[in-house]
C-alpha atoms as a PDB file:
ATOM      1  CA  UNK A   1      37.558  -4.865 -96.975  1.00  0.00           C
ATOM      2  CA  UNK A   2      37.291  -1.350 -95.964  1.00  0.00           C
ATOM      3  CA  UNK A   3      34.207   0.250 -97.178  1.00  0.00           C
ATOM      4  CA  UNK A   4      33.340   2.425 -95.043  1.00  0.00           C
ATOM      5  CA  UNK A   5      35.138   2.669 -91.524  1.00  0.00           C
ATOM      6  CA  UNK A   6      35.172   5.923 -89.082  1.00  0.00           C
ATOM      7  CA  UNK A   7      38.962   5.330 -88.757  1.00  0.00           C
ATOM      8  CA  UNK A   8      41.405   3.899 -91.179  1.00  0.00           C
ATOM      9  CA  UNK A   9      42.704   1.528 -89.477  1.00  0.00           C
ATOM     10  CA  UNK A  10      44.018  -1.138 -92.420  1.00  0.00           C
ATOM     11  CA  UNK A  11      47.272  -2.341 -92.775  1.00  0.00           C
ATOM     12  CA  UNK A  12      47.233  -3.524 -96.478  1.00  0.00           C
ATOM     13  CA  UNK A  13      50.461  -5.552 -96.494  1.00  0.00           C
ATOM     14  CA  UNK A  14      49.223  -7.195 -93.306  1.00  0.00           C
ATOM     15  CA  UNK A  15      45.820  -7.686 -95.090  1.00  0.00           C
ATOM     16  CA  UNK A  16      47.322  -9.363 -98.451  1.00  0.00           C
ATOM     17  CA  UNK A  17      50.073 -11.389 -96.212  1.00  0.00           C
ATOM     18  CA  UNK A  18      47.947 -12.918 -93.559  1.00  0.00           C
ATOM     19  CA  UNK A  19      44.557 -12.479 -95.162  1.00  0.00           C
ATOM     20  CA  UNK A  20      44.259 -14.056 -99.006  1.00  0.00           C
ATOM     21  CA  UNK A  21      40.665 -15.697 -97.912  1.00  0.00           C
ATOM     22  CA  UNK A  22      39.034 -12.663 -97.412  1.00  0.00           C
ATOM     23  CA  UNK A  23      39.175 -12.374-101.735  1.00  0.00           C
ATOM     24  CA  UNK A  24      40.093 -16.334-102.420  1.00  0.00           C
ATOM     25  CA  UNK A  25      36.525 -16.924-100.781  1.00  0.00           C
ATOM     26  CA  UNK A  26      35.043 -14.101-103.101  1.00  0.00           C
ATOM     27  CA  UNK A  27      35.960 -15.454-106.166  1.00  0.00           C
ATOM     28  CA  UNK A  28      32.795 -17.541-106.835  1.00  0.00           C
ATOM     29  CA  UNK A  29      30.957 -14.540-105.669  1.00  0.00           C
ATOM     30  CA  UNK A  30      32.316 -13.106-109.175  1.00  0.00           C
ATOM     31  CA  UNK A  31      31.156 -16.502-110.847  1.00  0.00           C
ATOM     32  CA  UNK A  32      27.539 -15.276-109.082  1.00  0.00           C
ATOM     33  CA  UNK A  33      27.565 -12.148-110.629  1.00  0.00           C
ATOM     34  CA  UNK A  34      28.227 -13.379-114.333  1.00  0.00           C
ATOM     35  CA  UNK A  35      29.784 -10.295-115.373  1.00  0.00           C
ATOM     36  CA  UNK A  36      29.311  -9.456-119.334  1.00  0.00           C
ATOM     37  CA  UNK A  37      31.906  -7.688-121.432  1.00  0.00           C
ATOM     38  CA  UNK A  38      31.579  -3.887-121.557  1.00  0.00           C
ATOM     39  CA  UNK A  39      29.112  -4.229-118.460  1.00  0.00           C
ATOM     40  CA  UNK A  40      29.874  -1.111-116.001  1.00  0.00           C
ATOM     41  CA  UNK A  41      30.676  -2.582-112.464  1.00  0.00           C
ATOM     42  CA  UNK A  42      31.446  -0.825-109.866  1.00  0.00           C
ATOM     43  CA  UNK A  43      33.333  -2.668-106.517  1.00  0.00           C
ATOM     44  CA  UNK A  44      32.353  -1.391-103.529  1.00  0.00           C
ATOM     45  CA  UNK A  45      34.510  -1.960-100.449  1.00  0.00           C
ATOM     46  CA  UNK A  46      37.295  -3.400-103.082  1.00  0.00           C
ATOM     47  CA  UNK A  47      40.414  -3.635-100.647  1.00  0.00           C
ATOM     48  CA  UNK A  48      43.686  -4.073-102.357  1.00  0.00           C
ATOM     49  CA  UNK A  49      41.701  -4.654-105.728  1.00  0.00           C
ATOM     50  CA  UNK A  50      41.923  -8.579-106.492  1.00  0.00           C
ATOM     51  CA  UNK A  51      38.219  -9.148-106.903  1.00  0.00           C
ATOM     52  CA  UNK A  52      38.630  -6.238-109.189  1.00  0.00           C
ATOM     53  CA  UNK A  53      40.783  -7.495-111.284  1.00  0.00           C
ATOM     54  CA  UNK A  54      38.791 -10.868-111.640  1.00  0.00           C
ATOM     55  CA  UNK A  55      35.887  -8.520-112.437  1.00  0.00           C
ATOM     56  CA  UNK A  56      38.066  -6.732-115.309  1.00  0.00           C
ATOM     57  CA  UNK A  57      39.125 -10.065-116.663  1.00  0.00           C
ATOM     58  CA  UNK A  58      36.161 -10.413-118.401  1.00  0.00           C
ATOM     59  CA  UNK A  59      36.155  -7.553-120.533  1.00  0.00           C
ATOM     60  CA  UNK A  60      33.617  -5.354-117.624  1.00  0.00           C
ATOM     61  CA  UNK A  61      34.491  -1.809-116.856  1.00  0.00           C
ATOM     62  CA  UNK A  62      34.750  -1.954-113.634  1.00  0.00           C
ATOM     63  CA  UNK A  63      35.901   1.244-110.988  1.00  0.00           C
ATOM     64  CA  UNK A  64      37.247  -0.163-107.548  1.00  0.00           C
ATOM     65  CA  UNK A  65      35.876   1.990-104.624  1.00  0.00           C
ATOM     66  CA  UNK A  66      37.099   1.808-101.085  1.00  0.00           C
ATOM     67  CA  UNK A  67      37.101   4.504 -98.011  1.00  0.00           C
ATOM     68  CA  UNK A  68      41.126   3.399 -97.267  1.00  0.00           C
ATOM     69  CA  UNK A  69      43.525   5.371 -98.821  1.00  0.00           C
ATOM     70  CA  UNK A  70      45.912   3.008 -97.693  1.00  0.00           C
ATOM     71  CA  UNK A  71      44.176   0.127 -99.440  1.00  0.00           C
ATOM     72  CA  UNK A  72      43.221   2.207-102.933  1.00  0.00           C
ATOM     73  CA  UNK A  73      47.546   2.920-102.788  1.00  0.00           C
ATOM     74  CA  UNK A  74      48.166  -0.952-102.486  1.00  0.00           C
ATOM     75  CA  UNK A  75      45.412  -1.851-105.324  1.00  0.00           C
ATOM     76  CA  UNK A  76      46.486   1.143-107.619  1.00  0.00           C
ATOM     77  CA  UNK A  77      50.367  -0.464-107.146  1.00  0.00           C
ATOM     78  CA  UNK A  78      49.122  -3.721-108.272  1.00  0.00           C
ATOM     79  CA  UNK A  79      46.545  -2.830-110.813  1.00  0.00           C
ATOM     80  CA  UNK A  80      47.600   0.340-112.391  1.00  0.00           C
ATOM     81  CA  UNK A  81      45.972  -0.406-115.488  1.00  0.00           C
ATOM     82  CA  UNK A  82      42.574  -0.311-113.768  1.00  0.00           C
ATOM     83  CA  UNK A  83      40.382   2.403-111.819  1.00  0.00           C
ATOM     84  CA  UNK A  84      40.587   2.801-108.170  1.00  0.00           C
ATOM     85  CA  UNK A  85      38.712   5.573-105.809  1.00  0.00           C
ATOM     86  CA  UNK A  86      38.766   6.858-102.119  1.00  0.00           C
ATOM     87  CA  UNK A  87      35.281   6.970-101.187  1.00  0.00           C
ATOM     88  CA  UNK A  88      32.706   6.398 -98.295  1.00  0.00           C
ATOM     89  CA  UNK A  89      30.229   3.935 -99.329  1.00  0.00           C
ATOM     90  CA  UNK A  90      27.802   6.043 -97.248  1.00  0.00           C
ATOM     91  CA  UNK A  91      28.440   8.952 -98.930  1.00  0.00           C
ATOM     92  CA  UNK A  92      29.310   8.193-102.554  1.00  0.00           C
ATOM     93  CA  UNK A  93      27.133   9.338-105.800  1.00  0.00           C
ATOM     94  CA  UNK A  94      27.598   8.315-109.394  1.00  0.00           C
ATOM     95  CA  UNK A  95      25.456   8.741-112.549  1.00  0.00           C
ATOM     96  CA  UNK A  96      22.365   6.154-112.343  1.00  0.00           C
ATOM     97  CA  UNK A  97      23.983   3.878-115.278  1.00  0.00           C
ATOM     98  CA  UNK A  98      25.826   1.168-113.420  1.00  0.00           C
ATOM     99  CA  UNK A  99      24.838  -2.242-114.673  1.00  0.00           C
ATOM    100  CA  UNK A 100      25.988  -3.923-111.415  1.00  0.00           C
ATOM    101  CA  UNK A 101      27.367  -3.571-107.568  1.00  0.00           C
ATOM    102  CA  UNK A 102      29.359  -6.026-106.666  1.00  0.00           C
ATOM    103  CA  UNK A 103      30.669  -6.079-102.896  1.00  0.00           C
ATOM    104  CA  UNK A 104      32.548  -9.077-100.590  1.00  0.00           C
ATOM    105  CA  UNK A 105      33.256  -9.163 -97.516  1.00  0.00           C
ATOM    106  CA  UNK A 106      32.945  -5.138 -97.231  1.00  0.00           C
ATOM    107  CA  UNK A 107      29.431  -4.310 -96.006  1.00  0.00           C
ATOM    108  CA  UNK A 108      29.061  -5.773 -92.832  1.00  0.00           C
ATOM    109  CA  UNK A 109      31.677  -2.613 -91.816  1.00  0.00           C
ATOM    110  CA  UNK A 110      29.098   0.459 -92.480  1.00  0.00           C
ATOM    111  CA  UNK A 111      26.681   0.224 -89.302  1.00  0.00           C
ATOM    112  CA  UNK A 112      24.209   2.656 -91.736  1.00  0.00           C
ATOM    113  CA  UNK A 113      22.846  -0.351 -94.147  1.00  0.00           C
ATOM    114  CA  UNK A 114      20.329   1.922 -95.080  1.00  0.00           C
ATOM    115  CA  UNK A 115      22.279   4.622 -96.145  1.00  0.00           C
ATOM    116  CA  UNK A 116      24.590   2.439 -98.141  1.00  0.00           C
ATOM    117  CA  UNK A 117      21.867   0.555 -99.945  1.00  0.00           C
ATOM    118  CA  UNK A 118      20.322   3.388-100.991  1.00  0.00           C
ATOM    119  CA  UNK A 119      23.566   4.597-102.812  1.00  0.00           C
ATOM    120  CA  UNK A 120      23.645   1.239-104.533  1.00  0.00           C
ATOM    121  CA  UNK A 121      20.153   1.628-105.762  1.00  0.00           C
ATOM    122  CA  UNK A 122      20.654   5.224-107.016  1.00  0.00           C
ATOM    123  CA  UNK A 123      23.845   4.041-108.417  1.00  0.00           C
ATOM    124  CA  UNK A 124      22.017   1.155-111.043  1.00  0.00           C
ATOM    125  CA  UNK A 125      19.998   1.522-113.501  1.00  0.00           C
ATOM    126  CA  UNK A 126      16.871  -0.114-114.095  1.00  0.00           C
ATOM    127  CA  UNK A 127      17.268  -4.185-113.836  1.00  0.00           C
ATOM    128  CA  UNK A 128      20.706  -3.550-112.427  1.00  0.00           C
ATOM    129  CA  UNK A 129      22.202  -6.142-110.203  1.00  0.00           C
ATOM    130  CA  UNK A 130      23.413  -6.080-106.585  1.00  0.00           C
ATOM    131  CA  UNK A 131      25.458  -9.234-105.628  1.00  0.00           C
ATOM    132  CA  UNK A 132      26.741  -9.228-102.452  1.00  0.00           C
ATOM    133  CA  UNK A 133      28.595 -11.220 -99.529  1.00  0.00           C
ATOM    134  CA  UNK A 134      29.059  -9.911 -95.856  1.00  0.00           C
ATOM    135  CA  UNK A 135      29.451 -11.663 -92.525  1.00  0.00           C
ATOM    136  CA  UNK A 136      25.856 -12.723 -91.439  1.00  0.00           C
ATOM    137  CA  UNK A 137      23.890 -13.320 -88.346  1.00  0.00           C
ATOM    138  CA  UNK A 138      26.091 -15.235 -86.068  1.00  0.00           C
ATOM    139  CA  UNK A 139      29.370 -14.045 -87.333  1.00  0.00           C
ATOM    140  CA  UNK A 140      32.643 -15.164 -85.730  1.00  0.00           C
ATOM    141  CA  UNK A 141      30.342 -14.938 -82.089  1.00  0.00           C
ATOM    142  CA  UNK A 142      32.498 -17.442 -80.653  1.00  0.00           C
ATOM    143  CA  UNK A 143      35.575 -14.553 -81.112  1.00  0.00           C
ATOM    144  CA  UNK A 144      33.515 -11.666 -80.028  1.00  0.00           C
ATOM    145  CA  UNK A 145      32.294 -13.519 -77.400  1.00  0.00           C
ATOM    146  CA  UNK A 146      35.813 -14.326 -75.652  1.00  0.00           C
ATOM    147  CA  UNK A 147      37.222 -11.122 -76.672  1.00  0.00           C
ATOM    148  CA  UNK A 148      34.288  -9.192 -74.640  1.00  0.00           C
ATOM    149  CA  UNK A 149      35.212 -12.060 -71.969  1.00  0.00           C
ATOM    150  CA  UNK A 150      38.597 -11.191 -72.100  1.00  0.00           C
ATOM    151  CA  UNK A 151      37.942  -7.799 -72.015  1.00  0.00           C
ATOM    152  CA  UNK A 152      35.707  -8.151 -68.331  1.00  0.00           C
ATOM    153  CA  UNK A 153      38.397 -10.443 -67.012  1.00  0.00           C
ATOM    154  CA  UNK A 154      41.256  -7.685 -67.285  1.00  0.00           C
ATOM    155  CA  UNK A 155      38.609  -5.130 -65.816  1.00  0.00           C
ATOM    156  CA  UNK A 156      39.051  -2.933 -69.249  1.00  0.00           C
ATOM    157  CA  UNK A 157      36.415  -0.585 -69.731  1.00  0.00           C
ATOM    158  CA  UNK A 158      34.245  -1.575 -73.089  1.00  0.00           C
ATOM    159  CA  UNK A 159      33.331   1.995 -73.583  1.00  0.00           C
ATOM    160  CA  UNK A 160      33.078   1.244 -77.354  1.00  0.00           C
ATOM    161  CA  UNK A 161      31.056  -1.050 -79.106  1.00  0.00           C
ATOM    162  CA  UNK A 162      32.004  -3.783 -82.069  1.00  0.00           C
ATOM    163  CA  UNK A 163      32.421  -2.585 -85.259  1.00  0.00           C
ATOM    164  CA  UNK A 164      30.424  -4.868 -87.447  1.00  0.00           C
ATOM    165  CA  UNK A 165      27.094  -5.305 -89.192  1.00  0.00           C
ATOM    166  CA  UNK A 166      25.433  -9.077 -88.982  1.00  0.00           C
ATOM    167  CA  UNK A 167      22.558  -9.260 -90.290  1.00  0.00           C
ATOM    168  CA  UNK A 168      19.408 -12.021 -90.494  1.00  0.00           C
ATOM    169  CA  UNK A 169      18.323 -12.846 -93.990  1.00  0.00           C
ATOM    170  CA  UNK A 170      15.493 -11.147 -92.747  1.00  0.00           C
ATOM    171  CA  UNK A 171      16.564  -7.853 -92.040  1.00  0.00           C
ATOM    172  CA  UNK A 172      18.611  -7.347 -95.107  1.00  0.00           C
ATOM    173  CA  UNK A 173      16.550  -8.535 -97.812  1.00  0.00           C
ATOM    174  CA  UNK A 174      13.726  -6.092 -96.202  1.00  0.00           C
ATOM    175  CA  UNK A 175      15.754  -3.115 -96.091  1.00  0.00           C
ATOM    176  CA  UNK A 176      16.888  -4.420-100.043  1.00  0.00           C
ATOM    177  CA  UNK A 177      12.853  -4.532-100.691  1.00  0.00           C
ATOM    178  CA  UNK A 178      11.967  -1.371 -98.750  1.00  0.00           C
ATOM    179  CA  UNK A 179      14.288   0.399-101.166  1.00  0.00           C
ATOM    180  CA  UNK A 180      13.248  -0.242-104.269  1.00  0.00           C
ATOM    181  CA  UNK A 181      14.477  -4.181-104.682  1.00  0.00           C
ATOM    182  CA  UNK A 182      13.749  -6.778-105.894  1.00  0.00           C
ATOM    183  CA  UNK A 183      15.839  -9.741-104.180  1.00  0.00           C
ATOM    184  CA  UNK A 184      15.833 -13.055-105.941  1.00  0.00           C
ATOM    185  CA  UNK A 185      18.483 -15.101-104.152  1.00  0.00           C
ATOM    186  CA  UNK A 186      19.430 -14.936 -99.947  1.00  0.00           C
ATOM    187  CA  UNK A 187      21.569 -17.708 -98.237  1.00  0.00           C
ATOM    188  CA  UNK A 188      23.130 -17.547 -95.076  1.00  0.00           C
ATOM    189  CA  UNK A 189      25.565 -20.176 -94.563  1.00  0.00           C
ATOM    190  CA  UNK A 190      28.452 -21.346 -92.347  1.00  0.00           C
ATOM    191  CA  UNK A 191      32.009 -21.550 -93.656  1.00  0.00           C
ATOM    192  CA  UNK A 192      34.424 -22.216 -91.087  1.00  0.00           C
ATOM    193  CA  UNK A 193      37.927 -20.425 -92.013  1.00  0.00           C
ATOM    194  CA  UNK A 194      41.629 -21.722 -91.587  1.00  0.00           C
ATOM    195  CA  UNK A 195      43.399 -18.850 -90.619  1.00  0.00           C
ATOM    196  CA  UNK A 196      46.837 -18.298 -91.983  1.00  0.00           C
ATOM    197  CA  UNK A 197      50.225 -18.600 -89.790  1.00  0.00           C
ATOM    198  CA  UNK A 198      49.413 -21.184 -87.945  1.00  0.00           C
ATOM    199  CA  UNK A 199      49.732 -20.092 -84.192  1.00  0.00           C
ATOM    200  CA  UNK A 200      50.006 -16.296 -84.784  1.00  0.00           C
ATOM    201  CA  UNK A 201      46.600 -16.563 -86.819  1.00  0.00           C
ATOM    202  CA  UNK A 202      44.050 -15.692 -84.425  1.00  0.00           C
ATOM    203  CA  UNK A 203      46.309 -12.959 -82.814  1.00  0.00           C
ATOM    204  CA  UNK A 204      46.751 -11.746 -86.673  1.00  0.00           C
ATOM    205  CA  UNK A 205      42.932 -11.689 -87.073  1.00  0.00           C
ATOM    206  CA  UNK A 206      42.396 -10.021 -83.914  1.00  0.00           C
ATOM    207  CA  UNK A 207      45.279  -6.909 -84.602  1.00  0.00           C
ATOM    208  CA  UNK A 208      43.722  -6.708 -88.221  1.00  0.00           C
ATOM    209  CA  UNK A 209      40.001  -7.348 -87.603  1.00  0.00           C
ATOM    210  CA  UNK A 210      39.589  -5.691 -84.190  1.00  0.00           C
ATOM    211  CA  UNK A 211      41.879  -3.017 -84.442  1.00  0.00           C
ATOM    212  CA  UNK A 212      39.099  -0.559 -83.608  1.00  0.00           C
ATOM    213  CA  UNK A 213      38.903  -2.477 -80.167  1.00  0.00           C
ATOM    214  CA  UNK A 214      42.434  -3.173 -79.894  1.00  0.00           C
ATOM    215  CA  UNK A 215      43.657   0.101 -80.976  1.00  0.00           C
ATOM    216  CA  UNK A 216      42.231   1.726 -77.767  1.00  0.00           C
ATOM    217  CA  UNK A 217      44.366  -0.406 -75.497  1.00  0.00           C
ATOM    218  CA  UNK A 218      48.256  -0.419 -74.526  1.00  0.00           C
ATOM    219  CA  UNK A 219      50.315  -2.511 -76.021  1.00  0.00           C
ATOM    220  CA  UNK A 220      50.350  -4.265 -72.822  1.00  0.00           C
ATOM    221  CA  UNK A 221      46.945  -4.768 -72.732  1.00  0.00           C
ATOM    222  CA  UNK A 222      46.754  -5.517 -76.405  1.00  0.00           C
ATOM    223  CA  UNK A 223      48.815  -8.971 -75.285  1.00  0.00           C
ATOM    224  CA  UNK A 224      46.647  -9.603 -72.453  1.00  0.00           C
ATOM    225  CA  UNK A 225      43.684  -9.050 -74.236  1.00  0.00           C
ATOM    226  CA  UNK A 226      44.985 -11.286 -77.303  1.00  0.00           C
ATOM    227  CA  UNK A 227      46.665 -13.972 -74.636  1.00  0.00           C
ATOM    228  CA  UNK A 228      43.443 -14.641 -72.790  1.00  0.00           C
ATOM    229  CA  UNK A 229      40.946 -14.978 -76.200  1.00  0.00           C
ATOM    230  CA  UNK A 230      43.728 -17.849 -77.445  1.00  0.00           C
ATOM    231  CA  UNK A 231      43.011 -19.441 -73.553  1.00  0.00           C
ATOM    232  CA  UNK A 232      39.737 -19.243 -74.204  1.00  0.00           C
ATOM    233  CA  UNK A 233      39.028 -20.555 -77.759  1.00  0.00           C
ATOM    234  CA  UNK A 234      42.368 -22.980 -78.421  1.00  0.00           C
ATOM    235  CA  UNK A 235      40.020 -26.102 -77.272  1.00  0.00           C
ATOM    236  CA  UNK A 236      37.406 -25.221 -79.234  1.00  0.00           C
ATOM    237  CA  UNK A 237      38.923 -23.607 -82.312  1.00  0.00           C
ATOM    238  CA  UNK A 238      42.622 -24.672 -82.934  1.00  0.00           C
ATOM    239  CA  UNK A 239      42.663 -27.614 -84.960  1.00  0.00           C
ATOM    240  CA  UNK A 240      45.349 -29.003 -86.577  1.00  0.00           C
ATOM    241  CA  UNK A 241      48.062 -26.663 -86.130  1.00  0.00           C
ATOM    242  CA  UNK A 242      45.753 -23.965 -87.452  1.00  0.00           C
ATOM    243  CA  UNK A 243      43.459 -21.991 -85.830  1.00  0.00           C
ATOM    244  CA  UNK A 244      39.648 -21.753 -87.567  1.00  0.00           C
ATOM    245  CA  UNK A 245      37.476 -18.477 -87.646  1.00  0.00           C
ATOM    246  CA  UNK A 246      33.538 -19.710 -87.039  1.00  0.00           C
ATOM    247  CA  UNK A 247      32.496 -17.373 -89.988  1.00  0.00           C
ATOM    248  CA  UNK A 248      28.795 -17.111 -91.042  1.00  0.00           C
ATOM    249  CA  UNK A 249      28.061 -15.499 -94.320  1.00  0.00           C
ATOM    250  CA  UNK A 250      24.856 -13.847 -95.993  1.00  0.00           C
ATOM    251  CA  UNK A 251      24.857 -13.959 -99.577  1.00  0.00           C
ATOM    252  CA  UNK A 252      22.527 -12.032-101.664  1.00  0.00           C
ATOM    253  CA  UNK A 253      21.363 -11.302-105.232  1.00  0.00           C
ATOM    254  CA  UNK A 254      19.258  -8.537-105.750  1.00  0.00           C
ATOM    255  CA  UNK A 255      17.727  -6.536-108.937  1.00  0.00           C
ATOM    256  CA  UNK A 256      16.879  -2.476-109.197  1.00  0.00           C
ATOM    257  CA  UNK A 257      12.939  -2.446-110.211  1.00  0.00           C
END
């Protein structure tokens, strides 16, 4: 989900076609939370709003927030009776009265943790919660690693670098404490991930997930690029006529002192 991303670069019918886990996986993040009725929520990096709507289901007040305007379109099309944004999550500022942040899958896109947890904590009030899941140490590094392979076996110039965030449990629950947290739950755990579409699924995870890599290349190159990571990583992650994303999640639960 797009939180916070120098480029738009999100395709939301893409995302909802090819993409359900990304929010089908976040759904006992919500069950984490515990949201009360009449509790003030606030989604951060909500996508095409169907965590948000879980989140509303139980009587919360909950505002979706997300730096796509492509995205807020698609969620304000399918949830028009709930509250949707455009903003940075680096940059955002709300009254200090929220009684939770709730963010999946969004984080591990702002390369400025600090910046964006310090929003979150200005955002809560006292004893607020901040329940959160984001790609952890170790993230799909079987992917980047054959894409950068890829990348040196086609002689492309890797001028940029990867857009992503994956942190230890260590360094995120510090930079939670060092700003005025208290964190009372951390996991980080592997959850290997069927992709959808069967053959086209790692080449639809690529174009969606590493467009900011992608995007700099021909189309040409694009299909190399995409060609030679399938090569690479069919024996080791296409299994059953489905091809499986080595994802690595951090989960945390956190409280405003």
């Amino acid at each position: 989900m797009a939180a916070s991303i120098a480029k738009d670069l999100w395709n939301p019918l893409a995302y909802e076609c090819n993409h359900a886990f990304v929010w089908q996986y976040g759904q006992d993040l919500v069950q984490l939370l515990n949201p009360q009725a009449h509790e003030q929520i606030l989604d951060l990096g909500c996508g095409t709003g169907q965590l948000t709507s879980q989140l509303a289901a139980t009587k919360a007040e909950v505002l979706g927030l997300d730096r796509s305007p492509e995205m807020i379109a698609q969620a304000k099309a399918s949830y028009p009776h709930l509250s949707f944004i455009v903003a940075d999550a680096r940059q955002f500022r709300v009254e200090p009265s929220l009684d939770a942040v709730f963010s999946n899958a969004a984080l591990h896109w702002i390369l400025e943790p600090d910046v964006v947890i310090s929003n979150i904590h200005q955002a809560l009030k006292p004893g607020g919660r901040f329940v959160a899941e984001l790609g952890g140490k170790g993230n799909v590094q079987t992917i980047i690693a054959a894409l950068n392979q890829a990348l040196i076996d086609l002689s492309i110039p890797t001028t940029f670098r990867h857009p992503w965030y994956f942190p230890s449990i260590s360094d995120y629950t510090t930079r939670l404490e060092r700003q005025g947290f208290e964190v009372t739950g951390a996991w980080l755990f592997d959850r290997s991930t069927r992709l959808e579409a069967g053959e086209a699924g790692l080449a639809n995870w690529l174009q969606m997930f590493a467009n900011s890599q992608l995007g700099q290349l021909t189309p040409e190159q694009q299909d190399q690029v995409i060609g030679l990571v399938e090569t690479q990583l069919r024996p080791i992650l296409y299994q059953e006529d489905a091809w499986m994303a080595d994802y690595r999640r951090l989960r945390v639960v956190a409280v405003k002192l």
